[in-house]
Protein backbone atom coordinates (compact mmCIF):
# COMPACT_ATOMS: atom_id res chain seq x y z
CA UNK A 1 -82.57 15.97 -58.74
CA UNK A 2 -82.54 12.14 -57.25
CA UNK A 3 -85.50 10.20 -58.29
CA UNK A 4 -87.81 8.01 -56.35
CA UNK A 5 -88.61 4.73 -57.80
CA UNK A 6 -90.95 3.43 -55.67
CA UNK A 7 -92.33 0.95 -58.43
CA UNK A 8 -92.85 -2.10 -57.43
CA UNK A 9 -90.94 -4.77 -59.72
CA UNK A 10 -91.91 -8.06 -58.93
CA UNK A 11 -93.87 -10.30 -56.83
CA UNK A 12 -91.98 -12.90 -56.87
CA UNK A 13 -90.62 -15.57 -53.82
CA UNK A 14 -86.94 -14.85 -53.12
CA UNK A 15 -85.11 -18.16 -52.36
CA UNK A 16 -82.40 -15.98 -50.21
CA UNK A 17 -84.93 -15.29 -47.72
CA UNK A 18 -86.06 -18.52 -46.95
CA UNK A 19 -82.58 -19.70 -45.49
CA UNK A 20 -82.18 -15.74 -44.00
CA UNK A 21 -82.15 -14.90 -40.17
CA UNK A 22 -85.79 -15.43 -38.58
CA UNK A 23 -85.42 -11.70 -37.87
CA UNK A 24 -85.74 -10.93 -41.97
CA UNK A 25 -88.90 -12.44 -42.92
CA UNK A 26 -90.69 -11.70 -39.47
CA UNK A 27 -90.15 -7.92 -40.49
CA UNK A 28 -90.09 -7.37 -44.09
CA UNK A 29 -92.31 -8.55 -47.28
CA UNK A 30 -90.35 -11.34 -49.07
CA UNK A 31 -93.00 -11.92 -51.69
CA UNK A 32 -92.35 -7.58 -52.89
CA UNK A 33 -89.57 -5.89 -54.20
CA UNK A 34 -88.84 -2.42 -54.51
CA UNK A 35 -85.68 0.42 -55.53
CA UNK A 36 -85.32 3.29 -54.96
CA UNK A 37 -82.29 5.79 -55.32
CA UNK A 38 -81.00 8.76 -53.15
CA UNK A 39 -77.98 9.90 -51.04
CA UNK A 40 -76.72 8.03 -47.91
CA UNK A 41 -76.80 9.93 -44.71
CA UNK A 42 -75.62 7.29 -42.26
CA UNK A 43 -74.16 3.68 -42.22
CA UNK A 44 -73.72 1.37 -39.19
CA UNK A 45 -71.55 -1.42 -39.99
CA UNK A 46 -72.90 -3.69 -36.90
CA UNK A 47 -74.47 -7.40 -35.79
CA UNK A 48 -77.44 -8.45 -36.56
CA UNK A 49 -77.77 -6.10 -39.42
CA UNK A 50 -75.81 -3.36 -41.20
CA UNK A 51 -77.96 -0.58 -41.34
CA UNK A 52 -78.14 2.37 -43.99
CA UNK A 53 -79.87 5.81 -44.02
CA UNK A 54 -80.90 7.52 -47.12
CA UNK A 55 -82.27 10.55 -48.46
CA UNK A 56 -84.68 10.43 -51.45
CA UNK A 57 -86.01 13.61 -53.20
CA UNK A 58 -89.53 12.53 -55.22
CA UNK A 59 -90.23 13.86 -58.55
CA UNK A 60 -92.70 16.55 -56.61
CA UNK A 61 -89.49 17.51 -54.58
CA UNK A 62 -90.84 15.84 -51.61
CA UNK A 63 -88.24 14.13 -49.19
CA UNK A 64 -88.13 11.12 -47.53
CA UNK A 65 -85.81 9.78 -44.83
CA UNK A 66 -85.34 6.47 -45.36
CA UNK A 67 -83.75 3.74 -42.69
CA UNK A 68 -83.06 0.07 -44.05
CA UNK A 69 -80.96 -3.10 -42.81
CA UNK A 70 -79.65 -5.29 -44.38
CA UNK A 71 -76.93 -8.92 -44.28
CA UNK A 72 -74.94 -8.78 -40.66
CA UNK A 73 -71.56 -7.38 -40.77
CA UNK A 74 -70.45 -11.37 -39.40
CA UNK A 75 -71.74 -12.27 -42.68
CA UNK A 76 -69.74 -9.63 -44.64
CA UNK A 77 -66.82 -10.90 -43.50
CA UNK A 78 -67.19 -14.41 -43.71
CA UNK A 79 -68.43 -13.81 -47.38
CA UNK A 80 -65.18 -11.87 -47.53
CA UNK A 81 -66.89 -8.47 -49.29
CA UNK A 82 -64.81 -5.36 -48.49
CA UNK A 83 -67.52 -3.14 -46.84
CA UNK A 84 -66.24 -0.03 -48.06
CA UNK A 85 -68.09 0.21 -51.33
CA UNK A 86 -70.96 2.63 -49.53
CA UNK A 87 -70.23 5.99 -47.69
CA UNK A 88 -72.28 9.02 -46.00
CA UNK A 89 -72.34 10.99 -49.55
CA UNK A 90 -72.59 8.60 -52.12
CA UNK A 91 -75.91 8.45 -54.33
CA UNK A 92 -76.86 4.81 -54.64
CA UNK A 93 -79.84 2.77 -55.77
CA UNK A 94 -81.08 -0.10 -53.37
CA UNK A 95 -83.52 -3.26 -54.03
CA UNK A 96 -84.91 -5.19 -51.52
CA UNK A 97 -87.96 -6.16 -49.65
CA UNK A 98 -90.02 -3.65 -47.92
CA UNK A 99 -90.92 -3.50 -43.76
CA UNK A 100 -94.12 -5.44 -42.85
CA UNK A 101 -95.07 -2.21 -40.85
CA UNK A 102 -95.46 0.10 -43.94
CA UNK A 103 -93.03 3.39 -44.10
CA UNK A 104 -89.83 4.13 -45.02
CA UNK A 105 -88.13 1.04 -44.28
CA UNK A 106 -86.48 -1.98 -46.59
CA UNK A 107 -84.42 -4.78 -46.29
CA UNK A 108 -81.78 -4.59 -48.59
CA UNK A 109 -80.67 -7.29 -51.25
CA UNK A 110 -78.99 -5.43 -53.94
CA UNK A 111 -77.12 -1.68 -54.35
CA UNK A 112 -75.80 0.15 -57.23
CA UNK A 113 -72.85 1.87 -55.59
CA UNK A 114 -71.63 5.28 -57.13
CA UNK A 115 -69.19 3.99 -58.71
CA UNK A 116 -71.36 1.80 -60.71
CA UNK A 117 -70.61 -1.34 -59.56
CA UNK A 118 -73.34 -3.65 -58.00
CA UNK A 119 -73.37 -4.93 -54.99
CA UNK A 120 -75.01 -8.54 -54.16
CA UNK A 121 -75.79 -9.07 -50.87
CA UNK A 122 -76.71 -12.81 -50.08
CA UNK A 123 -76.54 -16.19 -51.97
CA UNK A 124 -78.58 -16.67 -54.96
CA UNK A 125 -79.40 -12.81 -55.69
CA UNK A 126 -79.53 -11.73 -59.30
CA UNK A 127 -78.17 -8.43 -60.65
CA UNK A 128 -80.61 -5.75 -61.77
CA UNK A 129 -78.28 -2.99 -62.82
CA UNK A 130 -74.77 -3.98 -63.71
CA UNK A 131 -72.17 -7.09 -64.66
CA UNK A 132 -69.77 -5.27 -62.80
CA UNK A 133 -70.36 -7.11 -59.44
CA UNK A 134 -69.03 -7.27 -55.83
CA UNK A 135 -70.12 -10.40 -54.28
CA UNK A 136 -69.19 -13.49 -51.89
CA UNK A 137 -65.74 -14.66 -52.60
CA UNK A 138 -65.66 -17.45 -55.03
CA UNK A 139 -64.87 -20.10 -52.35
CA UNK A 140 -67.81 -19.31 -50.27
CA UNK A 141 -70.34 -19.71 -53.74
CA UNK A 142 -68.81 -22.95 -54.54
CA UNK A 143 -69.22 -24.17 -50.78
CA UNK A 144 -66.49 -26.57 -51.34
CA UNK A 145 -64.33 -27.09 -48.39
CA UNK A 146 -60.77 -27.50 -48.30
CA UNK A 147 -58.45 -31.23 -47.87
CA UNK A 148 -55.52 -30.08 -46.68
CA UNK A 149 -54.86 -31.30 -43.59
CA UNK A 150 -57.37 -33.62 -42.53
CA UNK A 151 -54.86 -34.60 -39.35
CA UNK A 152 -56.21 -31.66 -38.08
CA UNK A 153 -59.66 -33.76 -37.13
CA UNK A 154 -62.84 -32.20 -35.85
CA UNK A 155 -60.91 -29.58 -34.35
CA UNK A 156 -60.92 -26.92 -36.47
CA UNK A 157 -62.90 -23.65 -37.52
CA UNK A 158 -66.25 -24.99 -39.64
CA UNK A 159 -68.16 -22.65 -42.25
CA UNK A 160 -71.83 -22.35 -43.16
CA UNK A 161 -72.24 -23.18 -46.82
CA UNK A 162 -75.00 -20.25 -47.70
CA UNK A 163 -77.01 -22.64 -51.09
CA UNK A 164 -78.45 -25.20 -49.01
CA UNK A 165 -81.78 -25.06 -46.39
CA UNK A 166 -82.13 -24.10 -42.54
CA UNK A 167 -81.17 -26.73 -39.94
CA UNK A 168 -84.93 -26.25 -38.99
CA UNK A 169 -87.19 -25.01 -41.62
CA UNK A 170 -89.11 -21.64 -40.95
CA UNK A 171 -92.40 -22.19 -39.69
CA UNK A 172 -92.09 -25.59 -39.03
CA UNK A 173 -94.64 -25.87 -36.70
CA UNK A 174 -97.13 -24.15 -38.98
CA UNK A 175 -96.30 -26.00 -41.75
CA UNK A 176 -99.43 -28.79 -42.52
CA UNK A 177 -97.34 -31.88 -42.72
CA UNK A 178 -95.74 -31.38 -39.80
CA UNK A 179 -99.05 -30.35 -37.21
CA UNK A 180 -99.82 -33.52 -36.67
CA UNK A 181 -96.44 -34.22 -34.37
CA UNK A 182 -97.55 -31.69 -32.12
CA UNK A 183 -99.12 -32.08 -29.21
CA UNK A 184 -102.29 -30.06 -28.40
CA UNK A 185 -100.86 -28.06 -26.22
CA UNK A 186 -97.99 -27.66 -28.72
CA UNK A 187 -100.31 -26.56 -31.34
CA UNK A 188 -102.25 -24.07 -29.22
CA UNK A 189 -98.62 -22.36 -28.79
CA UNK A 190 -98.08 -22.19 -32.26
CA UNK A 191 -101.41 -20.91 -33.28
CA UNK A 192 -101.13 -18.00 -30.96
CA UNK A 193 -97.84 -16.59 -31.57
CA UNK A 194 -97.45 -13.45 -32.88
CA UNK A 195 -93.83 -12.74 -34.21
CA UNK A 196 -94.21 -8.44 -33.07
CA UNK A 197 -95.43 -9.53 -30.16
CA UNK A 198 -92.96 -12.73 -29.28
CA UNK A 199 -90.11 -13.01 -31.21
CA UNK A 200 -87.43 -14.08 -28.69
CA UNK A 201 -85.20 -12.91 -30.47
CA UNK A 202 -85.09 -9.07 -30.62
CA UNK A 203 -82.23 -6.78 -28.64
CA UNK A 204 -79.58 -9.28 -29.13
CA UNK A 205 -81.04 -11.40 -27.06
CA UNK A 206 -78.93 -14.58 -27.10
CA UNK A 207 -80.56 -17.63 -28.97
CA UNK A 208 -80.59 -20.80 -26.96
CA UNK A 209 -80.88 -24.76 -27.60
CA UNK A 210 -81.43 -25.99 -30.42
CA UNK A 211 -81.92 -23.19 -32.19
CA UNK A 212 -78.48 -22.00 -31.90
CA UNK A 213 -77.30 -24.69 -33.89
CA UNK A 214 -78.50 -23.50 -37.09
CA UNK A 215 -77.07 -20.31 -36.65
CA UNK A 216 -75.18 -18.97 -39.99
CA UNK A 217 -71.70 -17.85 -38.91
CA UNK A 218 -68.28 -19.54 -38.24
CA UNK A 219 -67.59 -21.81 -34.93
CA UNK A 220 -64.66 -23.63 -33.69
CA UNK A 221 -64.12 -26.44 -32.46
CA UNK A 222 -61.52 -26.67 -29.83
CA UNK A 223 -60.18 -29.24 -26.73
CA UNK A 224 -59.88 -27.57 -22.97
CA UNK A 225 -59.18 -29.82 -21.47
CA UNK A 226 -60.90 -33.07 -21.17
CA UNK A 227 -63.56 -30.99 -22.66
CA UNK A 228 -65.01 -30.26 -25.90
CA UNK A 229 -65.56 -26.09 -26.45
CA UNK A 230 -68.39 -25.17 -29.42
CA UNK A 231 -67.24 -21.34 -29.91
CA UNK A 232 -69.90 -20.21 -32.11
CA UNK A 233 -69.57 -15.97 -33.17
CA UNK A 234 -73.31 -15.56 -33.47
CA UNK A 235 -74.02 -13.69 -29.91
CA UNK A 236 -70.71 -14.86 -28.84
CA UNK A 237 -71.89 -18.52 -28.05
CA UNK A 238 -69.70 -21.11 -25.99
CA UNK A 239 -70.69 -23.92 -25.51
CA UNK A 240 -69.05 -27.12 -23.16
CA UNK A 241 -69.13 -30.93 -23.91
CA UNK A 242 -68.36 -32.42 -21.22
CA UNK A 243 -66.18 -35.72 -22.34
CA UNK A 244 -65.73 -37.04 -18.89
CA UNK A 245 -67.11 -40.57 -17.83
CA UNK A 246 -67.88 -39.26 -14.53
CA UNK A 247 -70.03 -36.10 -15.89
CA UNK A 248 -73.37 -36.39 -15.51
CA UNK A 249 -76.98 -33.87 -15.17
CA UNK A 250 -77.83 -34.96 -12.55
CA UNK A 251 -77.85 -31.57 -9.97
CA UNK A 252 -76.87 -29.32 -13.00
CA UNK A 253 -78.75 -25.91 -12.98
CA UNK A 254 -80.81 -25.65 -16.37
CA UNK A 255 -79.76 -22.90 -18.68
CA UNK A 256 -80.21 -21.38 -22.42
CA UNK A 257 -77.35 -24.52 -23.66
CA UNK A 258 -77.96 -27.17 -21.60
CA UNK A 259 -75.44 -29.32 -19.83
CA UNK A 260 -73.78 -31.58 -22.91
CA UNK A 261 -72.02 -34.68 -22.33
CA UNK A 262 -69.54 -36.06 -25.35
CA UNK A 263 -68.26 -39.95 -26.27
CA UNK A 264 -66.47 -40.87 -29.14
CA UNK A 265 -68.19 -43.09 -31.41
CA UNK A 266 -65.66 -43.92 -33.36
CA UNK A 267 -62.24 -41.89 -34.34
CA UNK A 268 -64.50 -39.16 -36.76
CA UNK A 269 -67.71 -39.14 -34.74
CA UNK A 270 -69.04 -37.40 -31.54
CA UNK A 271 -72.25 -38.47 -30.22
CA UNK A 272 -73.67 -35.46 -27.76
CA UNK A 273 -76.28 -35.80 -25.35
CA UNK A 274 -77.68 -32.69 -24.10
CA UNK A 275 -80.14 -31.49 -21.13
CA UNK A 276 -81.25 -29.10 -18.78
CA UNK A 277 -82.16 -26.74 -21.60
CA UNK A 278 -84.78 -23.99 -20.27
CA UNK A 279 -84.72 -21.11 -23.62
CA UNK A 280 -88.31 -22.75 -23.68
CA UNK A 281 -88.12 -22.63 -27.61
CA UNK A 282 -87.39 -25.07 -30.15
CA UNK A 283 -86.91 -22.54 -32.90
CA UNK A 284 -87.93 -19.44 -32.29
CA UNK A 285 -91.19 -19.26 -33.75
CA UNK A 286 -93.63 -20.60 -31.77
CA UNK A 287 -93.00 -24.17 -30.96
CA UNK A 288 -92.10 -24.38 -27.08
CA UNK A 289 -89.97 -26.50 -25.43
CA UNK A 290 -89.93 -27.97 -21.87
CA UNK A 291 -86.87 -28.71 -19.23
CA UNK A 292 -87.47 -32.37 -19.78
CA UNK A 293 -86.38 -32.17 -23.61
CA UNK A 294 -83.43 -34.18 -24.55
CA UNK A 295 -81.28 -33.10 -27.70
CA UNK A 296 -79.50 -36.61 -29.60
CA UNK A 297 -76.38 -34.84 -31.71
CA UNK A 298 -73.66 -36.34 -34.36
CA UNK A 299 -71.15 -34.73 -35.47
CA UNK A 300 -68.83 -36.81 -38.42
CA UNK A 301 -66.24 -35.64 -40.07
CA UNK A 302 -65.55 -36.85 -43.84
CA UNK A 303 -62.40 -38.58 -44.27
CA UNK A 304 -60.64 -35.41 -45.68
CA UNK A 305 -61.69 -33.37 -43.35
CA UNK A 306 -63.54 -30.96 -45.58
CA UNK A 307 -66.73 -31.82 -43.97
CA UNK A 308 -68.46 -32.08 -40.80
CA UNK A 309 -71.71 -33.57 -41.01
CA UNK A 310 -74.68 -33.27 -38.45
CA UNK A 311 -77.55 -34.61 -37.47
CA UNK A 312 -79.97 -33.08 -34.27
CA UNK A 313 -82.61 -35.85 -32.70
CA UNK A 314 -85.13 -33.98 -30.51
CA UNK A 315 -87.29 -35.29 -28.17
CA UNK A 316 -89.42 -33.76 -25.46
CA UNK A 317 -93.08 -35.47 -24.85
CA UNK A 318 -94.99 -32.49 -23.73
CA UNK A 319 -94.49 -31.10 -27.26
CA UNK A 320 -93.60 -33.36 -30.07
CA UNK A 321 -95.68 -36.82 -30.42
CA UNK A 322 -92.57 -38.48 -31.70
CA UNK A 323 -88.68 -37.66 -31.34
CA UNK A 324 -88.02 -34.90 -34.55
CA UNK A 325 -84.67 -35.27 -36.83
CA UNK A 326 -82.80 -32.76 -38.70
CA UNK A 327 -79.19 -32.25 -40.47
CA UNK A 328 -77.14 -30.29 -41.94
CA UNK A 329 -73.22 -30.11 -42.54
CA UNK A 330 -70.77 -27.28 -42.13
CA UNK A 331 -67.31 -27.11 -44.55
CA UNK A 332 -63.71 -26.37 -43.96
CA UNK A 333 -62.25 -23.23 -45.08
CA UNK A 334 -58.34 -22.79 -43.75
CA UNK A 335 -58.95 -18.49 -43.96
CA UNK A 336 -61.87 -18.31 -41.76
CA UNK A 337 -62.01 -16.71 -38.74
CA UNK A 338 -64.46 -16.43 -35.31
CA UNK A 339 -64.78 -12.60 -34.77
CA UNK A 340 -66.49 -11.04 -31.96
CA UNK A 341 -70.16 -10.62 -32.90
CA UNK A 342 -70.65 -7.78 -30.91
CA UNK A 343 -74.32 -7.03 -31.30
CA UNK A 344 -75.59 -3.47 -30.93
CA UNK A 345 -79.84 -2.92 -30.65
CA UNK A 346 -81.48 -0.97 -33.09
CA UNK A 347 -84.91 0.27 -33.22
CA UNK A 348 -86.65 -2.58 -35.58
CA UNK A 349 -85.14 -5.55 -34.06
């Protein structure tokens, strides 16, 4: 008979979730871990989570129908992990982090397939059970992008190195270092936002600027035209820089991107003014924004072309007391690929 082990085995922080989708920590305990083992009933490979059913018998012979998420399918594939080590039949063991709202729900981080082997599934997770692993190709743990063919510019197909922080850190707004940038009414937004209640992020609902620029997954960069096309897969995203002297805002409708105008800075950097940008959230998590923001971008590419470097400058009045700055960088992988997100809802997102 399958044993529950519903022990809980440490309380300690795990780094992974930190950098994880704001959906993660909003819904599950990051500080808790816990396993247990039983036989699969159902798996739905899908965007914004995989999700897995499972059927644990207690030592009392009670049952318990358990349903858990856990990393995106996007990030399976980008990771390049061959989903097919879990079927409906298999008896596994799981670790992760238990749902927020008690039950039989978990996030998971690690699985002991029935084959033995273990499954890791995010940067910087340990192994519990096994040292015979399936995990992120090497490529992707090194983060080291590739200098092939740097003639190939900006336009190319850029990768999100998984080891290093958020574009925006999590809570920024709560965080006590950062308050005093706020504005009043900024604060008063923040201090009443309740992620169950707010999140704008649940159902697939498309992220908008600037938060979509920290999302995790592939984007390409491509020319139509005059124009500059951000193809991001995360909810499909496309976004238009307008390159075009005689572009301008001015009698543009305001929407979840913006309206983005583009200028060359010099042969490896794009400078990337953008307005009009009514999501009404700078990251998701409390801070609002206003329809008079203005977003400052660079994008510069390293002389290899292994690297594209970023920086975001936001400013918008109403909210922060001073303009806010952020950066990150994305790295060149020739393999990867933009795949059609194709986000299906499930019940806890």
């Amino acid at each position: 008979m399958m044993r529950c082990t519903l022990t809980i085995l440490s309380l300690l922080f795990l780094p992974a979730l930190a950098g994880a989708h704001h959906a993660i920590g909003g819904n599950y305990e990051a500080n808790t871990v816990i396993e247990i083992e039983g036989e699969v009933t159902d798996v739905i490979w899908r965007n914004p989570h995989v999700q897995v059913s499972m059927r644990v018998t207690g030592p009392d012979g009670e049952v318990q129908d358990w349903d858990m998420a856990t990393t995106s399918l996007s990030n399976m594939r980008r990771w390049q992990m061959d989903p097919a080590f879990i079927a409906v039949g298999d008896t596994i063991r799981v670790a992760g982090n238990p749902a927020r709202r008690g039950g039989q729900g978990m996030y998971i981080r690690n699985v002991l397939t029935a084959r033995g082997e273990e499954v890791l599934l995010g940067p910087n997770i340990e192994p519990r059970w096994s040292d015979r692993l399936i995990e992120m190709a090497e490529s992707r743990r090194l983060a080291v992008g590739d200098t092939s063919e740097p003639e190939l510019g900006i336009f190319r197909i850029w990768s999100n190195p998984d080891n290093i922080p958020l574009l925006i850190r999590r809570n920024w707004g709560r965080i006590p270092e950062n308050r005093p940038n706020l504005t009043q009414s900024a604060l008063e937004a923040v201090d009443a936002f309740v992620w169950e209640r707010d999140n704008p992020l649940r159902n697939c609902t498309p992220k908008g600027m600037p938060a979509i620029m920290e999302a995790p997954y592939p984007f390409e960069m491509r020319r139509e035209g005059e124009n500059i096309v951000w193809h991001n897969e995360e909810y499909d995203t496309i976004r238009t820089i307008h390159m075009s002297s005689d572009t301008s805002a001015e009698d543009q409708p305001d929407s979840l991107l913006g309206y983005s105008t583009g200028r060359w800075e010099d042969e490896r950097t794009l400078v990337v003014t953008t307005t009009n940008m009514n999501w009404g959230h700078f990251d998701g998590l409390g801070i609002p924004t206003t329809t008079d923001s203005v977003l400052l971008e660079r994008f510069t590419l390293s002389p290899l072309g292994d690297r594209l470097d970023y920086s975001m400058t936001f400013t918008d009045p109403e909210i922060f007391v001073a303009p806010v700055t952020f950066a990150k960088h994305w790295i060149w992988f020739p393999d990867a690929a933009v795949n059609p997100y194709e986000c299906s809802i499930a019940a806890e997102d």
